[in-house]
Protein backbone atom coordinates (compact mmCIF):
# COMPACT_ATOMS: atom_id res chain seq x y z
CA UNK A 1 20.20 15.18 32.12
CA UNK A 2 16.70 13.04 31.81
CA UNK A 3 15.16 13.48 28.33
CA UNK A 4 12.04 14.80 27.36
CA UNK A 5 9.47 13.42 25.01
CA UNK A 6 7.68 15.82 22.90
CA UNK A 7 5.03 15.08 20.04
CA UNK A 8 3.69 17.60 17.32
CA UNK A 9 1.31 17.43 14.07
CA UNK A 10 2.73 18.32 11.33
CA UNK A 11 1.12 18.91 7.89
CA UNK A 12 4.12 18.52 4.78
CA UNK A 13 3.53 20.20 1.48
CA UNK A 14 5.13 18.75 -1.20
CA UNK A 15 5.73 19.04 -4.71
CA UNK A 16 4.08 15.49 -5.60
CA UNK A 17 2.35 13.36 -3.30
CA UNK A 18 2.26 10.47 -6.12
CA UNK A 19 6.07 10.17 -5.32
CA UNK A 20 7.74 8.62 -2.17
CA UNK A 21 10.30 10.52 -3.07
CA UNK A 22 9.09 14.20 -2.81
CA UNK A 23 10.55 17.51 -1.78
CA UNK A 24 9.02 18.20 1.02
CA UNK A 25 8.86 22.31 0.28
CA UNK A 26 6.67 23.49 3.57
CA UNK A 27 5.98 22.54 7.41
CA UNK A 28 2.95 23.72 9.33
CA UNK A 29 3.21 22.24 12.90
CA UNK A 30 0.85 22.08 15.89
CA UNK A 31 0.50 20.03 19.11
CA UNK A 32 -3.39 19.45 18.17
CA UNK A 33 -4.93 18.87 15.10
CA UNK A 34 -7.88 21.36 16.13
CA UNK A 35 -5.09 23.92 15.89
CA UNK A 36 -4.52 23.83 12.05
CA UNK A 37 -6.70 25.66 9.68
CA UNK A 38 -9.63 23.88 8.27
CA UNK A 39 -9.29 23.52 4.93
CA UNK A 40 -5.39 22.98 5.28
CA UNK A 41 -6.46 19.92 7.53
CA UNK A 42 -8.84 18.21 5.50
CA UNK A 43 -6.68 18.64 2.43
CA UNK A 44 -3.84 16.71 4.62
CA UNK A 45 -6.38 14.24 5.68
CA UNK A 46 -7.65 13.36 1.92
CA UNK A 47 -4.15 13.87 0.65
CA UNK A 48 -4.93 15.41 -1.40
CA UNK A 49 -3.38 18.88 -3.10
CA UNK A 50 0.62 17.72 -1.99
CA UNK A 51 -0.46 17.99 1.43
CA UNK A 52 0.78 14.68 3.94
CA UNK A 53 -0.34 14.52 7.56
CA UNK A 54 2.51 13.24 9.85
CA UNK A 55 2.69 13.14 13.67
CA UNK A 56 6.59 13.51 15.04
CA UNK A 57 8.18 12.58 18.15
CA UNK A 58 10.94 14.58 19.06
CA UNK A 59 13.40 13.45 22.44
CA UNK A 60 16.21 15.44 23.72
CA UNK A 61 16.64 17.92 26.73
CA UNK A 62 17.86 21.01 27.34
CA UNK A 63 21.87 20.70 27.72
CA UNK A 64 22.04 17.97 24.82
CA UNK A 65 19.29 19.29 22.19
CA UNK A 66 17.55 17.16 20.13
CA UNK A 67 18.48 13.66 20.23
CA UNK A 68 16.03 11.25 18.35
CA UNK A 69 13.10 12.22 16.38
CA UNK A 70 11.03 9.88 14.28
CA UNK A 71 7.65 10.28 12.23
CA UNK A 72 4.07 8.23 11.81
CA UNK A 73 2.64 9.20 8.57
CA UNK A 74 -1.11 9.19 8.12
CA UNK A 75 -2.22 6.34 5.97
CA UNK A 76 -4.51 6.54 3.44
CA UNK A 77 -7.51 4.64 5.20
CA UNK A 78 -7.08 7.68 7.78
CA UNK A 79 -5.08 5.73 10.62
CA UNK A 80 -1.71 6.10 11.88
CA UNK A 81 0.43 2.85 12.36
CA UNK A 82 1.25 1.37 15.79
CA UNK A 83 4.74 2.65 15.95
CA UNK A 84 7.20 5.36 14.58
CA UNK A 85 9.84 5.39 11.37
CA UNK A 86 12.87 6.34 11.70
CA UNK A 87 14.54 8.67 9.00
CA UNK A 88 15.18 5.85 6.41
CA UNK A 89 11.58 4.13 7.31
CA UNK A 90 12.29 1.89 9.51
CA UNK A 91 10.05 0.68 12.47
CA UNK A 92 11.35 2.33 15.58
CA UNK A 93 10.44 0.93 19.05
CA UNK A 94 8.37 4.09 20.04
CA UNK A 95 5.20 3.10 19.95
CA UNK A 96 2.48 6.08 19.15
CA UNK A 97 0.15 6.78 22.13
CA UNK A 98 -3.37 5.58 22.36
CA UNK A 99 -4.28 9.48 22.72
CA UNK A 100 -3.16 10.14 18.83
CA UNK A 101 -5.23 7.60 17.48
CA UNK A 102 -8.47 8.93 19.19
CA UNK A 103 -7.53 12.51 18.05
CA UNK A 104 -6.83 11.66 14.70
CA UNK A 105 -9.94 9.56 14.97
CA UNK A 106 -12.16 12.46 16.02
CA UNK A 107 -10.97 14.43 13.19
CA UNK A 108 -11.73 11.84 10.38
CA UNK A 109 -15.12 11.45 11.86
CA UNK A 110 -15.53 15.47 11.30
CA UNK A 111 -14.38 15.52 7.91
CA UNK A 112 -17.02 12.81 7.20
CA UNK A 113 -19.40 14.60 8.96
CA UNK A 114 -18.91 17.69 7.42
CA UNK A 115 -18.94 16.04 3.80
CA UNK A 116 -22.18 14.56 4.31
């Protein structure tokens, strides 16, 4: 069977940003940022509060499950890498699509906004 390629926000809370190490204690997920609440989405985008913005990439079908799934953490300039990790942090070969960085764009650009 061919596998799908699925992407989602997700927004971590954790119980210490400062650490790469931390428990990651919550998962709010959506296919769009404009789909989170406000305030949780600007928290994730200052990270600020334990709160971590990630987009995933999940690939699998429906007679196999979930096969591969791999993460691009927002960094702290507001930008998300040119390609995935991989559970350990490595770069994967999936490269994030130009559509992500233009969303995640548009929201940084409203959280200015809004601040100003």
């Amino acid at each position: 069977m061919r596998n799908r390629t699925d992407y989602e926000w997700d927004i971590e809370e954790t119980d210490g940003f400062e650490s790469e190490d931390a428990d990651i204690i919550d998962h709010t997920f959506a296919p769009e940022l404009s789909q989170f609440h406000h305030e949780r989405l600007s928290a994730a985008l200052k990270r600020a509060d334990n709160f971590r913005l990630v987009l995933c990439i999940n690939k699998g079908n429906d007679t196999d499950g979930l096969e591969d799934r791999a993460w691009a953490y927002v960094e702290a300039d507001g930008t998300l890498p040119e390609f995935f990790a991989d559970a350990w942090g490595g770069t994967t070969s999936y490269r994030i699509p130009t559509r992500f960085h233009r969303e995640l764009e548009r929201a940084v650009r409203g959280r200015h906004a809004q601040a100003a």
